[in-house]
Every structure is written in structure tokens, then in C-alpha cells.
C-alpha atoms as a PDB file:
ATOM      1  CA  UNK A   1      -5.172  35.954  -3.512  1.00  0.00           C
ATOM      2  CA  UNK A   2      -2.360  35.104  -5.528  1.00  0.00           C
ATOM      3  CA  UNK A   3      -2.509  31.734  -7.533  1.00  0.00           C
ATOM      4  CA  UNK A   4      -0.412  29.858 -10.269  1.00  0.00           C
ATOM      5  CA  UNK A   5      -1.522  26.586 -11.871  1.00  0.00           C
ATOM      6  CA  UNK A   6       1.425  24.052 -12.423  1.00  0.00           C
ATOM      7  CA  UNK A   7       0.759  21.643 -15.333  1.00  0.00           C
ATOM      8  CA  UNK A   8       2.047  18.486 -13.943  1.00  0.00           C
ATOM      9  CA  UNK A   9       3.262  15.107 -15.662  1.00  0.00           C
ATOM     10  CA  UNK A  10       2.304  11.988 -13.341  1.00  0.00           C
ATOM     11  CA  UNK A  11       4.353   7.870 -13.694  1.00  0.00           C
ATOM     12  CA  UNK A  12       2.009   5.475 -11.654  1.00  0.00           C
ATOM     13  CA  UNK A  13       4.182   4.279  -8.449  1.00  0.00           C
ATOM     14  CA  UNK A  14       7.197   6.917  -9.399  1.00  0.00           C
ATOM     15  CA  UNK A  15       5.230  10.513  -8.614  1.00  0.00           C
ATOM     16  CA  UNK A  16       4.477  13.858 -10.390  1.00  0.00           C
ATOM     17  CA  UNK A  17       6.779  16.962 -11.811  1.00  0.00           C
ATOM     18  CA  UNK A  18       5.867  19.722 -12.771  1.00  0.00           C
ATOM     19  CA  UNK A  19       6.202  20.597 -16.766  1.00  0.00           C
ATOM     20  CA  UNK A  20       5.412  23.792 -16.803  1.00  0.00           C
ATOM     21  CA  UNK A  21       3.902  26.850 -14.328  1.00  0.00           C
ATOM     22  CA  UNK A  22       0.873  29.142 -15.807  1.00  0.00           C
ATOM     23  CA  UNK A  23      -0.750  32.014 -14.205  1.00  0.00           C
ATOM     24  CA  UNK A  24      -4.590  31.185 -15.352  1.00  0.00           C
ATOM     25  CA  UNK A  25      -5.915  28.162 -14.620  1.00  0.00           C
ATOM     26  CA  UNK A  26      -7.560  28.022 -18.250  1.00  0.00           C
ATOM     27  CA  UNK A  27      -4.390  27.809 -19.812  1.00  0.00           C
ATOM     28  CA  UNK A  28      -2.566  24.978 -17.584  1.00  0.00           C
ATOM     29  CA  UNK A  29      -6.010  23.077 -18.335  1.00  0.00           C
ATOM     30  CA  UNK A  30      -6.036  23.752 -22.129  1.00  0.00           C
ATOM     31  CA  UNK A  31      -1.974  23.158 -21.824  1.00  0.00           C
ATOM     32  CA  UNK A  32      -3.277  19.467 -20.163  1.00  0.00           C
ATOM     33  CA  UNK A  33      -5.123  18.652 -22.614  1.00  0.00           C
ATOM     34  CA  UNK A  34      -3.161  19.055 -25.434  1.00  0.00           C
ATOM     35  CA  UNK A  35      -0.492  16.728 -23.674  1.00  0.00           C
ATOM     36  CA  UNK A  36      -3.410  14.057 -23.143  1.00  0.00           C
ATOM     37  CA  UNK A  37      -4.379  14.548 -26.787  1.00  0.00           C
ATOM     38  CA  UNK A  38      -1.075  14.061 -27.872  1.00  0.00           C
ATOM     39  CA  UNK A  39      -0.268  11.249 -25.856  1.00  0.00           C
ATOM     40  CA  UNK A  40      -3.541   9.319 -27.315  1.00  0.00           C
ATOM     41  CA  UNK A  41      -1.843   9.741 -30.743  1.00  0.00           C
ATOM     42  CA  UNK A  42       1.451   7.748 -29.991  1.00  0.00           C
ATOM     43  CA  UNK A  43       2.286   5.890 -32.563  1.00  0.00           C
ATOM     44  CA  UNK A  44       1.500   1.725 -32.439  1.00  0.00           C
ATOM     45  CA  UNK A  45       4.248  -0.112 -31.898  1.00  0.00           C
ATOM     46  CA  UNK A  46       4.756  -3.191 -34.393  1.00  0.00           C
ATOM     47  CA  UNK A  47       3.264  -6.339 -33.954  1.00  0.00           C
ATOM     48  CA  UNK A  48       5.514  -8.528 -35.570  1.00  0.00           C
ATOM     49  CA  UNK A  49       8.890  -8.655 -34.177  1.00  0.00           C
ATOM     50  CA  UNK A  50      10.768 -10.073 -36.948  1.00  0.00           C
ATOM     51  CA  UNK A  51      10.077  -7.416 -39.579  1.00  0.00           C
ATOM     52  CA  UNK A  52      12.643  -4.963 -39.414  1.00  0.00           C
ATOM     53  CA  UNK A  53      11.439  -2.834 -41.561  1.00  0.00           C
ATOM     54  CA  UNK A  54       8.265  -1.946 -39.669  1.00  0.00           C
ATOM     55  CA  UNK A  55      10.901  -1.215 -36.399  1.00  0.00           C
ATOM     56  CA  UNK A  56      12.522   1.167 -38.244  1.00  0.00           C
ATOM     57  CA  UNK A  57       9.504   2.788 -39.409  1.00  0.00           C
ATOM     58  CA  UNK A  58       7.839   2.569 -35.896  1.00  0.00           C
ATOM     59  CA  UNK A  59      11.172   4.353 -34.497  1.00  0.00           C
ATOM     60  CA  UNK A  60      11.327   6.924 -36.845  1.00  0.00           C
ATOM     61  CA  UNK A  61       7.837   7.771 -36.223  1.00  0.00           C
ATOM     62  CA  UNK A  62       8.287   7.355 -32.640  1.00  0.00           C
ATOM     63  CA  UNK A  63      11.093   9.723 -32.915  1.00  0.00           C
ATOM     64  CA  UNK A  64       9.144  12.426 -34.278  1.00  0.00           C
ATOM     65  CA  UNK A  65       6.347  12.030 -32.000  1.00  0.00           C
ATOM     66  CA  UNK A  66       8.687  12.454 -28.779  1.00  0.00           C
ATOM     67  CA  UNK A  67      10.168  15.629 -30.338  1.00  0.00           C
ATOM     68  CA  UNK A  68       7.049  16.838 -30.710  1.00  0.00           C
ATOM     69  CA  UNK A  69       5.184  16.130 -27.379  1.00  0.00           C
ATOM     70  CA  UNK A  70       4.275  19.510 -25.956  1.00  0.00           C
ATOM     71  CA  UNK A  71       5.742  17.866 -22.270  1.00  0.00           C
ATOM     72  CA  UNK A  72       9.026  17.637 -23.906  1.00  0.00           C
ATOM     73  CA  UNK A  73      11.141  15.506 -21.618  1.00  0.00           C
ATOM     74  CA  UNK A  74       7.805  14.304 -19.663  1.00  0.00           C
ATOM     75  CA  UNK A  75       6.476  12.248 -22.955  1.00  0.00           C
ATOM     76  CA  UNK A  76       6.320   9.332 -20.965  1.00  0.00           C
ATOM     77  CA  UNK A  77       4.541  10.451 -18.071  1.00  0.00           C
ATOM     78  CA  UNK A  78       1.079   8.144 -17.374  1.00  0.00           C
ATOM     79  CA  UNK A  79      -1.185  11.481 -16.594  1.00  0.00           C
ATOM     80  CA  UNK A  80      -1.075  14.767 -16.713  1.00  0.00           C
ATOM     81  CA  UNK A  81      -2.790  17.178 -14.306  1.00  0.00           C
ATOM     82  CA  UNK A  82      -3.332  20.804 -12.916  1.00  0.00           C
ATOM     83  CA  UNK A  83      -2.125  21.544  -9.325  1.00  0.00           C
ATOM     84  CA  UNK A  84      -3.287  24.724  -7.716  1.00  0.00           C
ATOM     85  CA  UNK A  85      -0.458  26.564  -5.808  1.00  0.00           C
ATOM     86  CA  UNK A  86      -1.808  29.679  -3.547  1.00  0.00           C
ATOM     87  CA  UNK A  87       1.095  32.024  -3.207  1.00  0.00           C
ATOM     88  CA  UNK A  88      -0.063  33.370  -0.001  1.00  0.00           C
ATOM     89  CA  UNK A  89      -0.020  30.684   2.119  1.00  0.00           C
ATOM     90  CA  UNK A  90       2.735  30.180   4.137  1.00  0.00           C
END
């Protein structure tokens, strides 16, 4: 039986896509959970709202971390998952 494992990037109420495909299921899971650890480590944004040096600082920062979110273009996304395809049914 033929499988891959799609690593999957989830917005509550707007639905899932799929980041990335992998053909062992221990991969897309370690692949997950690098993207969950990563997301935990988004940087805080500013409290006060009239200090504009702390927005700079928090965008610059924030910049950095979106280049460097292993989901690339799926930073945002509110979960990440694995989804089980089987290639032979059909």
C-alpha cells in the first residue's frame, strides 16, 4: 500500500492547505512540529501603542521570524497537521 503524508497548515473557519508532501509519516510529524515550535516563538507584539520605537523593533523582528517559518507562506496558519493520503484508493 502506497502512502504519502501531507503536512498541512489549518485558519479556523477558512480551511487547510497543504505545505508540503513527505513519503514517511515520521518526517511530516517531525516537519509539524517544528512549524508548531516555531509558531510558539512569534515574537510579542508591543503593548504600548504610542512608542514607535518598540513598532519598529517588533516589525523588524516580526520580519525575520516570517522569513524564517519553516511553512513559508503558511506562517499564519492556526494549526498544523498530518493528513494521510493512500495512493491506491480510487
Amino acid at each position: 500500500m502506497s502512502k504519502i503524508y501531507l503536512a498541512m497548515a489549518s485558519v479556523d473557519f477558512e480551511g487547510s492547505s497543504a505545505i508540503k508532501a513527505f513519503s514517511k509519516n515520521h518526517d511530516a510529524n517531525e516537519f509539524i512540529s517544528l512549524c508548531n515550535d516555531y509558531s510558539k516563538a512569534k515574537p510579542e507584539c508591543p503593548i504600548n501603542i504610542l512608542d514607535e520605537s518598540l513598532w519598529d523593533e517588533w516589525s523588524k523582528n516580526h520580519k525575520v521570524w516570517i522569513d524564517n517559518h519553516p511553512a513559508k507562506v503558511d506562517y499564519y496558519a492556526d494549526n498544523y497537521y498530518v493528513e494521510e493520503i493512500d495512493l491506491n484508493q480510487g
